[in-house]
Protein backbone atom coordinates (compact mmCIF):
# COMPACT_ATOMS: atom_id res chain seq x y z
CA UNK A 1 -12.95 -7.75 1.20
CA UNK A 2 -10.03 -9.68 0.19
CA UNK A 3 -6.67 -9.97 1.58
CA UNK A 4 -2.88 -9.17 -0.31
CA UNK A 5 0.19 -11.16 0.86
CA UNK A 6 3.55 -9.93 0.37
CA UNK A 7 4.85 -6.89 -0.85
CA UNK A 8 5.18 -8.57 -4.37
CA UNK A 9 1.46 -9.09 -4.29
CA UNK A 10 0.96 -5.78 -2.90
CA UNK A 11 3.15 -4.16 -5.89
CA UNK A 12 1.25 -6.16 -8.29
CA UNK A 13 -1.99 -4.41 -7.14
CA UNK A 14 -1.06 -1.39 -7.06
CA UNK A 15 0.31 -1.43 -10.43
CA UNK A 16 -3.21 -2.89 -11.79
CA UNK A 17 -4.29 0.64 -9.71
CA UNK A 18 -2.11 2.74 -11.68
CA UNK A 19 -0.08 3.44 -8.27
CA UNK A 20 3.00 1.81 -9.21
CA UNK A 21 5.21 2.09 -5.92
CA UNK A 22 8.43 0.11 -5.83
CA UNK A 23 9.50 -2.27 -3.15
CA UNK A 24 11.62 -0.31 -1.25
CA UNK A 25 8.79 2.59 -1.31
CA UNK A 26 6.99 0.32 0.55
CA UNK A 27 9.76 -0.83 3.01
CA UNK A 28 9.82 2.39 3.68
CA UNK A 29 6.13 3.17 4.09
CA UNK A 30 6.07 -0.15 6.13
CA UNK A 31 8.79 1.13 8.76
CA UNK A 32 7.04 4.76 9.06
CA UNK A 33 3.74 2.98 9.37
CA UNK A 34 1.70 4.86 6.90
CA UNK A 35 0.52 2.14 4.88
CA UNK A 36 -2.01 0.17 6.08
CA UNK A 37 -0.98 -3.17 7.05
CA UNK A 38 -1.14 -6.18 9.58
CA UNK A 39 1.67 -9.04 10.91
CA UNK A 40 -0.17 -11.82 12.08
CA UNK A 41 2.73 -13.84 13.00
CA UNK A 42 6.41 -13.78 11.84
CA UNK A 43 7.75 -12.07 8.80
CA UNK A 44 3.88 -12.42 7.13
CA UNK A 45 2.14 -9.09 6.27
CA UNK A 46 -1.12 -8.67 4.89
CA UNK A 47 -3.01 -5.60 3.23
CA UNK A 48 -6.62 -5.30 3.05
CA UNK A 49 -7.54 -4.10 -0.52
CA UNK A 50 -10.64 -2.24 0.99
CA UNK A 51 -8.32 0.08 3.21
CA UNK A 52 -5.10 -0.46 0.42
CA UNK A 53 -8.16 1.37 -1.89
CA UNK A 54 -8.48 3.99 0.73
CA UNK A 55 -5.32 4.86 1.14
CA UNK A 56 -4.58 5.08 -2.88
CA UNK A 57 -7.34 7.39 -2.92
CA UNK A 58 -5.83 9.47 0.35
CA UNK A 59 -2.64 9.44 -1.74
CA UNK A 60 -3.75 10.88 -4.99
CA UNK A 61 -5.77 14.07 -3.00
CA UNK A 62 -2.69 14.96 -0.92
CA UNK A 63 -0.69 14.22 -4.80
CA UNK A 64 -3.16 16.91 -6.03
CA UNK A 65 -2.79 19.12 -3.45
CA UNK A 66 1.29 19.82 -3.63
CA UNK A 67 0.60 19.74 -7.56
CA UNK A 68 -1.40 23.02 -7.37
């Protein structure tokens, strides 16, 4: 299980995904709380590709759903 720092990391991933989000999509996920995330201490947040995978996969079936 590894661990993503930073939203630029984060972006980077989810490009390599094919979910290419941009940073303020993710400000915005960050402040509704629907990405999963931690804040250890301070301004630091970390994603957890095993649940980052999850959610990608969450994404795409509700992204398939509104498409039909």
């Amino acid at each position: 299980m590894g661990k993503i720092q930073g939203i630029p990391k984060l972006l980077e991933y989810l490009e390599h995904k094919s979910y290419p989000m941009t940073e303020d999509q993710i400000i915005k996920l960050l402040s509704e709380r629907t990405i999963p995330h931690a804040r250890p201490y301070g301004d630091m947040i970390l994603f957890d590709e095993s649940y980052i995978d999850w959610w990608i996969a969450e994404q795409r079936k509700t992204d398939e759903l509104v498409m039909d």
